[in-house]
Protein backbone atom coordinates (compact mmCIF):
# COMPACT_ATOMS: atom_id res chain seq x y z
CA UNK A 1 -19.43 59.24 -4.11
CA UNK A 2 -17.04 60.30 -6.69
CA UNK A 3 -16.83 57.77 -9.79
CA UNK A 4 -13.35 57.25 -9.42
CA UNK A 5 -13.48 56.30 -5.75
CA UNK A 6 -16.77 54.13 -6.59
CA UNK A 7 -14.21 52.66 -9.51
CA UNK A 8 -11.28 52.06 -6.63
CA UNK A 9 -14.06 50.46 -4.40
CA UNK A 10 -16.12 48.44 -7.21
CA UNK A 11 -12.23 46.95 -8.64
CA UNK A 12 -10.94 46.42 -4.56
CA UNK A 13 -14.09 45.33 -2.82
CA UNK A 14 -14.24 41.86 -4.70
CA UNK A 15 -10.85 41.23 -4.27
CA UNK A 16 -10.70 41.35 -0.49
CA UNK A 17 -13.92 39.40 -0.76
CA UNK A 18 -12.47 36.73 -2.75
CA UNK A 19 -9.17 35.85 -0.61
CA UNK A 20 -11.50 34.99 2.16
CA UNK A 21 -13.36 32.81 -0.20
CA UNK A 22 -10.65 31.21 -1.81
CA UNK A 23 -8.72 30.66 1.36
CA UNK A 24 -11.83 27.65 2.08
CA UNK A 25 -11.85 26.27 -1.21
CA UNK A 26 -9.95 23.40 -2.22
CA UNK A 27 -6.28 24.53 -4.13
CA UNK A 28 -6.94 25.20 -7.69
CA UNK A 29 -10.00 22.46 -8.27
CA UNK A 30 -12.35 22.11 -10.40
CA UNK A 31 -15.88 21.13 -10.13
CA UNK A 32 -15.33 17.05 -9.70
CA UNK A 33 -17.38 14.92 -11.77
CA UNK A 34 -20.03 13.15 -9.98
CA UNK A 35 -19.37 9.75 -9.14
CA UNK A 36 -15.32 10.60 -9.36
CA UNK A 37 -13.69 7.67 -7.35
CA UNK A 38 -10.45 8.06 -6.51
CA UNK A 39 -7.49 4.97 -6.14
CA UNK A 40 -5.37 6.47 -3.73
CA UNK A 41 -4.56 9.64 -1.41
CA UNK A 42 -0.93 11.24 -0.51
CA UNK A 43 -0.32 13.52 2.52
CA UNK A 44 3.05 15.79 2.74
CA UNK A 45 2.92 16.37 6.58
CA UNK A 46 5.88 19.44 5.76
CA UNK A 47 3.80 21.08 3.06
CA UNK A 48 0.62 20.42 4.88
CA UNK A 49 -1.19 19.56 1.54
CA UNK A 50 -3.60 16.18 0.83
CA UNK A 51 -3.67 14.73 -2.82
CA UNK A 52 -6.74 12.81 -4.33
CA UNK A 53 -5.50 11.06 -7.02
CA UNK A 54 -6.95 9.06 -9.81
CA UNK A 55 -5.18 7.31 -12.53
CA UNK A 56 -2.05 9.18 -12.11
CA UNK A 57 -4.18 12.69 -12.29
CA UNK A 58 -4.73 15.03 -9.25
CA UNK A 59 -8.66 15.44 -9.16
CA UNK A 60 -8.40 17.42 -5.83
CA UNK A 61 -5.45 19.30 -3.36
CA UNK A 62 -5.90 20.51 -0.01
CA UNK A 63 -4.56 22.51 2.87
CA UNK A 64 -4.42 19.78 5.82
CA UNK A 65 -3.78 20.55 9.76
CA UNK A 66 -2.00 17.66 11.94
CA UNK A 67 -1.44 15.85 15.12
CA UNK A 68 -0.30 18.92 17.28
CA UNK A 69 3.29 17.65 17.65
CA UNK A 70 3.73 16.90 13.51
CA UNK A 71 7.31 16.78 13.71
CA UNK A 72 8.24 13.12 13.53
CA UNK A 73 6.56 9.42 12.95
CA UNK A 74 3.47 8.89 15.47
CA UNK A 75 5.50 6.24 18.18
CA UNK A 76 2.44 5.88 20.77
CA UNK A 77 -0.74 7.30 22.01
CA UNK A 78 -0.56 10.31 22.97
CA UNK A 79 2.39 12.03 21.41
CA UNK A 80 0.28 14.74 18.86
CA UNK A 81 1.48 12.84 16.05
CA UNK A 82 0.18 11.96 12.31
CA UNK A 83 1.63 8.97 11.31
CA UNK A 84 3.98 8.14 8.64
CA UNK A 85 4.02 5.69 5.66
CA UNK A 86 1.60 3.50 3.98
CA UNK A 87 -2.26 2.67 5.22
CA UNK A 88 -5.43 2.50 3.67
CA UNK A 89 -8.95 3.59 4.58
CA UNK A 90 -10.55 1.06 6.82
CA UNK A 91 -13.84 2.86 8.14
CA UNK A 92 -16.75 5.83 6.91
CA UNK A 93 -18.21 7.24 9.74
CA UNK A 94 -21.00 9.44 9.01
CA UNK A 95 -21.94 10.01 13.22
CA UNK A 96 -18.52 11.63 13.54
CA UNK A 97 -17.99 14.16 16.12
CA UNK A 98 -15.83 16.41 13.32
CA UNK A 99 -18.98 16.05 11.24
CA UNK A 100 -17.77 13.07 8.41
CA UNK A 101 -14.66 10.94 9.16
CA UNK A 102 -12.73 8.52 7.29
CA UNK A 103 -10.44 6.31 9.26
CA UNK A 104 -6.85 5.17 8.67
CA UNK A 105 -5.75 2.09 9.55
CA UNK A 106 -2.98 3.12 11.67
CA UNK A 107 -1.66 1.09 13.41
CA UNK A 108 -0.03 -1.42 10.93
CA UNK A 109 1.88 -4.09 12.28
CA UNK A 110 5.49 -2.21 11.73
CA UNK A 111 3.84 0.61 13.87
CA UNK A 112 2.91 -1.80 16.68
CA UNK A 113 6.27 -3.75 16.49
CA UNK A 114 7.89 -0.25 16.83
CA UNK A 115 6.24 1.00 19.49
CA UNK A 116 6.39 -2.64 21.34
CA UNK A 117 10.28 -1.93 21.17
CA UNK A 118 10.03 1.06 22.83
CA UNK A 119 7.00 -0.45 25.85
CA UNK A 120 4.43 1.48 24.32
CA UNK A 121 1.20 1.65 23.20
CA UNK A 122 1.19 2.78 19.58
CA UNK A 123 -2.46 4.04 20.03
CA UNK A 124 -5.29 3.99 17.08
CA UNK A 125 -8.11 6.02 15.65
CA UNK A 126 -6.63 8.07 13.46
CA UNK A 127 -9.01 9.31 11.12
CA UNK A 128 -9.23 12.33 7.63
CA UNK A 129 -12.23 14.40 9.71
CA UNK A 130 -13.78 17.71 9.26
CA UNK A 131 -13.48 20.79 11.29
CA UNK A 132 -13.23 21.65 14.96
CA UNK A 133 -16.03 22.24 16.96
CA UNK A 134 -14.43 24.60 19.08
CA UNK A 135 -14.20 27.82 17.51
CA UNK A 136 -10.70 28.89 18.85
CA UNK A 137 -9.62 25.70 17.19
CA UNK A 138 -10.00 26.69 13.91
CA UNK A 139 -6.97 29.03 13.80
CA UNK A 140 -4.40 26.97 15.02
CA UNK A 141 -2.17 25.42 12.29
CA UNK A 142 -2.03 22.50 14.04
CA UNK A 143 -4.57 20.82 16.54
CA UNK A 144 -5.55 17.13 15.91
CA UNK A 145 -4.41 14.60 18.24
CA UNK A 146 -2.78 12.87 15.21
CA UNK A 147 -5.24 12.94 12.56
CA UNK A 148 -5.47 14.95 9.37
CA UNK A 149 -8.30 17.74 9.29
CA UNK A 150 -9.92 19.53 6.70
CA UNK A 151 -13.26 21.91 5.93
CA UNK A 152 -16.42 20.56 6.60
CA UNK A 153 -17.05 21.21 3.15
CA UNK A 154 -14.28 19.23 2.06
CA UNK A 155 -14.61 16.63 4.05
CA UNK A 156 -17.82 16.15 1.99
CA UNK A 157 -15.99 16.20 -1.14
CA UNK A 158 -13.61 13.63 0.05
CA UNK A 159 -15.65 11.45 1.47
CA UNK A 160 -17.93 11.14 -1.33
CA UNK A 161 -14.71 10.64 -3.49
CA UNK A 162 -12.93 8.03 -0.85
CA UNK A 163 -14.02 4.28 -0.76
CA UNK A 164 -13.15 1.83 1.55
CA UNK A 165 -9.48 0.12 1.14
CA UNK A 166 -8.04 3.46 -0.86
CA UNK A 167 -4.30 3.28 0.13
CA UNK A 168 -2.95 6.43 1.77
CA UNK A 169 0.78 7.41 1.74
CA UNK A 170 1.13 9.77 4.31
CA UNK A 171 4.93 11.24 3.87
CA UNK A 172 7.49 13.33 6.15
């Protein structure tokens, strides 16, 4: 090989390398201190990004998928959405079927008075949960049934970050 093609390659290769690696790693993080708790979570549903915040700092960011109707407030089971407003984190489950889970306690009682209004059921488990099982899954922006999904690997992050009770705003 000619050293100025083996330069092009040696400069290139690691750059088309690392966009596939970066693309599963959390947004511009850090290592996170072990032990890191953090006091509360916030979820744009239109930027499709998940803050872990603590003490007014951002400790982690992530790329989130949805409900796979994300438009709108969740109104009852079955409609594809992620709820909107403020919950907290009412359950660990580490037996989930999207490998770790953290559940949301959707609904509050403004969620079941709404959907109530409307003669619905406002439905329930909605839960922060790894990745898809089924493969064809993992390349569809949107594919929950209303929850918010993440890596695997994140998932472990978060849920080694994420107590019980940790308030979650989860915005338009």
């Amino acid at each position: 090989m000619r050293p100025i093609v083996f330069a092009a390659w040696t400069l290139f290769l690691p750059l088309v390398a690392g966009c596939t690696i970066l693309d599963s790693l959390p947004l511009g993080n850090s290592p996170v201190a072990v032990g890191t708790r953090v006091d509360r979570i916030v979820v744009d549903k239109s930027a499709r990004k998940m803050w872990l915040i603590e003490d007014d700092d951002v400790v982690r960011t992530y790329r989130v998928h949805l409900g796979f109707s994300p438009v709108g407030d969740k109104t009852e089971e079955g409609d594809g959405r992620t709820p909107e407003g403020w919950y907290r984190i009412n359950r660990r489950n580490p037996q989930s079927r999207f490998h770790l889970s953290l559940g949301i306690s959707y609904p509050n009682a403004r969620d079941v008075r709404e959907a109530r209004k409307l003669g619905k059921d406002p439905g329930g488990d909605i839960f922060i949960h790894g990745g898809p099982r089924r493969w064809a899954d993992r390349f569809r922006r949107d594919w929950t049934d209303g929850c918010i999904a993440v890596t695997d690997r994140q998932m472990e992050e978060i849920y080694a970050m994420v107590q019980l009770n940790t308030p979650i705003y989860i915005r338009p």
